[in-house]
N, C-alpha and C. Protein backbone atom coordinates (compact mmCIF):
# COMPACT_ATOMS: atom_id res chain seq x y z
N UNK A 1 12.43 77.22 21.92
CA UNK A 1 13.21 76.16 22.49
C UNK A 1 14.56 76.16 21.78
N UNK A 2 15.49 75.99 22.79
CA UNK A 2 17.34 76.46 21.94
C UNK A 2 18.37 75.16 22.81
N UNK A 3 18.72 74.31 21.88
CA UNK A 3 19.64 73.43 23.10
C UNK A 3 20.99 73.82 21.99
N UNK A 4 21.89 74.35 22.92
CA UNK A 4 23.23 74.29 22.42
C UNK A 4 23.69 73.27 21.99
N UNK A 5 23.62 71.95 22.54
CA UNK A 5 24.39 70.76 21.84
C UNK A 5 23.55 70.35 20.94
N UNK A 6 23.88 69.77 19.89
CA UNK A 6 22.84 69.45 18.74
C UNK A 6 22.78 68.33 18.65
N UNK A 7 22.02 67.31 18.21
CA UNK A 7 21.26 65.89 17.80
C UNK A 7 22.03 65.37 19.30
N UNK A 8 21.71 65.60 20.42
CA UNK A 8 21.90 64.96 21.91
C UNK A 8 20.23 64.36 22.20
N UNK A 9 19.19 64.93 21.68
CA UNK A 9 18.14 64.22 21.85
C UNK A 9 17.28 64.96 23.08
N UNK A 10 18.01 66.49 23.23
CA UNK A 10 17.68 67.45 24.45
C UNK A 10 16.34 68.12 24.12
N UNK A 11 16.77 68.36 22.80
CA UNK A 11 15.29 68.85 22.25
C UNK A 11 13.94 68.04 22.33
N UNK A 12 14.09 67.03 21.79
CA UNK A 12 13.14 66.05 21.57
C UNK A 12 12.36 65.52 23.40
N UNK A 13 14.01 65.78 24.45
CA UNK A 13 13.09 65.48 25.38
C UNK A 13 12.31 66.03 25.91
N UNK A 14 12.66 67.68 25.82
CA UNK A 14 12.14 69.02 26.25
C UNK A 14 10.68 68.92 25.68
N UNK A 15 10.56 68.67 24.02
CA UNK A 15 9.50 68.56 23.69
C UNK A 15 8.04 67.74 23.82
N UNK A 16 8.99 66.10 24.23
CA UNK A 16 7.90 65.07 24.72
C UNK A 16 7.56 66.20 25.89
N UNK A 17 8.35 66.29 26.96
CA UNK A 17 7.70 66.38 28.57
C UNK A 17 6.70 68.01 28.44
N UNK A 18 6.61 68.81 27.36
CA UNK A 18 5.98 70.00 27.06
C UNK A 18 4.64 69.37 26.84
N UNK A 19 4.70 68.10 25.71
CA UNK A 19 3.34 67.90 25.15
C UNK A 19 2.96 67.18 26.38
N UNK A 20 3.52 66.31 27.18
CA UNK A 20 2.74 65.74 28.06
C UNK A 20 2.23 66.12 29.50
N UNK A 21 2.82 67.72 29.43
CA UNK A 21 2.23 68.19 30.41
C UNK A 21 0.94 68.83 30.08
N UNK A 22 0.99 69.51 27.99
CA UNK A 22 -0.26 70.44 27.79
C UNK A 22 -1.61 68.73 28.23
N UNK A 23 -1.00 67.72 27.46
CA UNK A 23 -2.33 66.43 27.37
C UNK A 23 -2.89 66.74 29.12
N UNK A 24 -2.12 66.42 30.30
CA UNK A 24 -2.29 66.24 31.31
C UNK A 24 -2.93 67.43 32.33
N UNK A 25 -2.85 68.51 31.18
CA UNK A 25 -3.50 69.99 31.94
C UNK A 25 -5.04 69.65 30.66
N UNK A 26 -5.02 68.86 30.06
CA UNK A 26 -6.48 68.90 29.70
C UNK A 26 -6.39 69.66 27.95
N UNK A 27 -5.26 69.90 27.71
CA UNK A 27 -5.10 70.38 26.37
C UNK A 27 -5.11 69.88 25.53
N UNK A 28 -5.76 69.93 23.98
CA UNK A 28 -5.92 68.68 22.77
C UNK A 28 -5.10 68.88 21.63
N UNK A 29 -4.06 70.04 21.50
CA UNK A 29 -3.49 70.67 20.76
C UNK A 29 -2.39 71.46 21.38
N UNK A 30 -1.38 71.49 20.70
CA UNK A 30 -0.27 72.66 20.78
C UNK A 30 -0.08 73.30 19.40
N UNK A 31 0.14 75.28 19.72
CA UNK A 31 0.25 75.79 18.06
C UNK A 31 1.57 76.61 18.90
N UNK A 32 2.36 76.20 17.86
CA UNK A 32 3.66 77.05 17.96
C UNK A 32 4.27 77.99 16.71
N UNK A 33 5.13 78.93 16.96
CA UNK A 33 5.17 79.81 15.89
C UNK A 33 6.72 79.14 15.43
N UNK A 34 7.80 79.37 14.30
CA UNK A 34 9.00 79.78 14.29
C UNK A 34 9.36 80.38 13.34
N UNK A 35 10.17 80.81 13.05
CA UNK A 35 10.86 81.55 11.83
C UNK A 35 11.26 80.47 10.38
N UNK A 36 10.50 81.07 9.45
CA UNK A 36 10.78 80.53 8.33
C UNK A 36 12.58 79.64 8.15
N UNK A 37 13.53 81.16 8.40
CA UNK A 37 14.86 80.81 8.02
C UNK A 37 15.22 79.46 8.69
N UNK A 38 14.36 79.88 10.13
CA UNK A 38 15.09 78.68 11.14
C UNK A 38 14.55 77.37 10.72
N UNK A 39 15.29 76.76 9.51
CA UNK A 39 15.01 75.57 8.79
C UNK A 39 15.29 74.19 9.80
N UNK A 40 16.49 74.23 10.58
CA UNK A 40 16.42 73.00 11.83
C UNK A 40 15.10 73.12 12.70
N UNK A 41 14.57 74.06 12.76
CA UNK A 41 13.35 74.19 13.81
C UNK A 41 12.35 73.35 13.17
N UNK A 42 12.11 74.19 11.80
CA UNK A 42 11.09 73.66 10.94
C UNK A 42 11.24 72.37 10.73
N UNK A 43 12.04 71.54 10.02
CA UNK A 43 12.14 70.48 10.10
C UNK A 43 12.01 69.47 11.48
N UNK A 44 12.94 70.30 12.41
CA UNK A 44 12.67 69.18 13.83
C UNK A 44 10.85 69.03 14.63
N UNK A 45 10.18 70.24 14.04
CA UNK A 45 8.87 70.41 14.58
C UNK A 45 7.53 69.33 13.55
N UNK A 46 8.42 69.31 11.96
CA UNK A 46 7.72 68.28 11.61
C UNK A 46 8.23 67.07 11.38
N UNK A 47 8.97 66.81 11.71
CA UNK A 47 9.42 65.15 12.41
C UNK A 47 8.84 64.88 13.52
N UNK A 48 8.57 65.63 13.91
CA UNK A 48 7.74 65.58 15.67
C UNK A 48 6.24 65.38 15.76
N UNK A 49 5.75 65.76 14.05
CA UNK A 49 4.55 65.44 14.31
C UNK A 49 3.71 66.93 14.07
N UNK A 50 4.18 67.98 13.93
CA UNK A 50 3.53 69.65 13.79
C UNK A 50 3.12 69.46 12.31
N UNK A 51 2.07 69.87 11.92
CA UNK A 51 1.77 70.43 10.62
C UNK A 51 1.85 72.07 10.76
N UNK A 52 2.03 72.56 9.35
CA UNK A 52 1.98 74.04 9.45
C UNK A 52 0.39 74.29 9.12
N UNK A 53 0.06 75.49 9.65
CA UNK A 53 -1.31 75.66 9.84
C UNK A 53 -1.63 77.49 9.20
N UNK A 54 -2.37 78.28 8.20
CA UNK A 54 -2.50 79.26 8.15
C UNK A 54 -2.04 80.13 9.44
N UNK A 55 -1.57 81.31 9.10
CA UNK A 55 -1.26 82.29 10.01
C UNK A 55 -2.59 82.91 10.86
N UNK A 56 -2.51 82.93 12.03
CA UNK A 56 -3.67 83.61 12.71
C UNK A 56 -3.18 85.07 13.70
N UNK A 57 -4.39 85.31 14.31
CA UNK A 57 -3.89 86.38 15.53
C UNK A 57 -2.95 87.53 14.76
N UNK A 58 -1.80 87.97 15.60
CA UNK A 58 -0.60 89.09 15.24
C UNK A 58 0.06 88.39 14.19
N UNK A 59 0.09 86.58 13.90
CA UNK A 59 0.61 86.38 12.99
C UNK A 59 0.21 86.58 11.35
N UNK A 60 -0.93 86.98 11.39
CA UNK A 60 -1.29 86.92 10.09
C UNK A 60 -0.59 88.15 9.23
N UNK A 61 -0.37 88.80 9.83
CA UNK A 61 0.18 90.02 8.34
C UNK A 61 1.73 89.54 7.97
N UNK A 62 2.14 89.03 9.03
CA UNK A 62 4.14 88.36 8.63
C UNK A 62 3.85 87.32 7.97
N UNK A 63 4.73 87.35 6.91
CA UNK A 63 5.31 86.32 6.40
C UNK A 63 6.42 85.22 6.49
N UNK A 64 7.39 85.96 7.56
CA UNK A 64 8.45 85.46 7.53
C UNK A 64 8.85 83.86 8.88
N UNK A 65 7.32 83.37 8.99
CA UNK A 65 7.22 82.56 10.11
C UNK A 65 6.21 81.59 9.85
N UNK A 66 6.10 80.27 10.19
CA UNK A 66 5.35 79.39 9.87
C UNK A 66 4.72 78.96 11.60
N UNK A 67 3.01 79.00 11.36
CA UNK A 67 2.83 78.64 12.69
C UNK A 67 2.54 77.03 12.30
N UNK A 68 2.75 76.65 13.25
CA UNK A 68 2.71 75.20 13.19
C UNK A 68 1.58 74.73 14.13
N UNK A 69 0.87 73.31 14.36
CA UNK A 69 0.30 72.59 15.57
C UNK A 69 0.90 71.32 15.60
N UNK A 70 0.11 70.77 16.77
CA UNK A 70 0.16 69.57 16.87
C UNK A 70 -1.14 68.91 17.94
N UNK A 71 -2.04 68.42 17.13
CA UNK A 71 -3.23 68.06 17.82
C UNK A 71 -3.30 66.55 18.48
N UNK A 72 -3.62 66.41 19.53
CA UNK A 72 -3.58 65.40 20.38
C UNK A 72 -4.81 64.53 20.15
N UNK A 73 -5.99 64.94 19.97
CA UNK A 73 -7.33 64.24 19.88
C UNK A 73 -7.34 64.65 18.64
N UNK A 74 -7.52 63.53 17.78
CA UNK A 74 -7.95 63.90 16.33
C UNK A 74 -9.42 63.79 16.20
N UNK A 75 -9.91 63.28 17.45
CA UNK A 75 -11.91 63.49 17.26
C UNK A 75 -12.18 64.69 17.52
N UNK A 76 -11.88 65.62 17.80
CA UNK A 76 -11.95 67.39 17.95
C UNK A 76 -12.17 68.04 16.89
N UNK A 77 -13.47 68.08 16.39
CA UNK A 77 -13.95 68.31 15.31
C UNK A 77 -13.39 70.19 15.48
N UNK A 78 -13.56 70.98 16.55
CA UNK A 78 -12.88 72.26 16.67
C UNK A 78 -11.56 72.49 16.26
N UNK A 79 -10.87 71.42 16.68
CA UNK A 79 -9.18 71.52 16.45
C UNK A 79 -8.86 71.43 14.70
N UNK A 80 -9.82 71.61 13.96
CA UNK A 80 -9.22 70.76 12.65
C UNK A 80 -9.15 72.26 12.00
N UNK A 81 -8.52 72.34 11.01
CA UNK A 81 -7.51 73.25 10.32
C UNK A 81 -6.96 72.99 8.99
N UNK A 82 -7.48 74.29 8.23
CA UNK A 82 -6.71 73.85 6.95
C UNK A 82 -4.79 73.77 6.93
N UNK A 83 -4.51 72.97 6.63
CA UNK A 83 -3.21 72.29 6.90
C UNK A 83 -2.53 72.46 5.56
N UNK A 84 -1.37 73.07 5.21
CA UNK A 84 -0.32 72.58 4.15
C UNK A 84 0.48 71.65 3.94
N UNK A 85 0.57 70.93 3.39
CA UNK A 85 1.04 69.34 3.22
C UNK A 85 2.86 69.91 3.38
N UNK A 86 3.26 68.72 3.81
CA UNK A 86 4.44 68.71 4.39
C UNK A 86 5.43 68.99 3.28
N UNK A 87 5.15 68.51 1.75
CA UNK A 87 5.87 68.83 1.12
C UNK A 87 6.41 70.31 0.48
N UNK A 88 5.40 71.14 0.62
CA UNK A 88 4.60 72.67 0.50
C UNK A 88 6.14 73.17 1.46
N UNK A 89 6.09 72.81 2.80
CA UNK A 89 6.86 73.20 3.33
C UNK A 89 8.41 73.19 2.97
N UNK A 90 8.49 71.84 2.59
CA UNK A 90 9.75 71.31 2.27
C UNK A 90 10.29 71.91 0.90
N UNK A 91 9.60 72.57 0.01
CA UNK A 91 9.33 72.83 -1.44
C UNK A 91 10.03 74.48 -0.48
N UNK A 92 8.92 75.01 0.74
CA UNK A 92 9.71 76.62 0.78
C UNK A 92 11.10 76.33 1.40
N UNK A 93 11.85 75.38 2.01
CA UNK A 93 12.82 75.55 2.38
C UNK A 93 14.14 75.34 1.50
């Protein structure tokens, strides 16, 4: 997700109407990837509510990217995940 104008609030809307289409297709979670450097991402994804989550899939051998979620049903005993505390993050940036 890329909005040329910055703090317009484009992002944030892009992002509500994303999560409320995964809730409304039946989804309990969103996991998104981004790039470490990209520190506005990182930060705007956990103001939003994303924790970073161990690397999985093709992501696990890179380092240079933090996958993130964001779980919708916190009774989803499946969805739960060892999680790095927000400061962990804030400490790599």
């Amino acid at each position: 997700m890329y909005a040329r104008k910055k703090s317009c609030g484009i992002g944030n809307k892009i992002l509500t109407y994303l999560e409320e289409q995964a809730k409304e297709l039946g989804y309990n979670r969103i996991v998104l990837e981004t790039r470490k450097c990209n520190e506005n991402a990182v930060i705007f994804y956990l103001n939003n509510g994303y924790q970073a989550i161990n690397n999985y899939g093709k992501y696990k051998i890179y380092q240079k990217q933090y996958v993130l979620e964001k779980i919708f049903d916190t009774n989803c005993h499946n969805c739960l995940r060892l999680r790095f505390s927000y400061s962990l993050i804030k400490t790599a940036l």
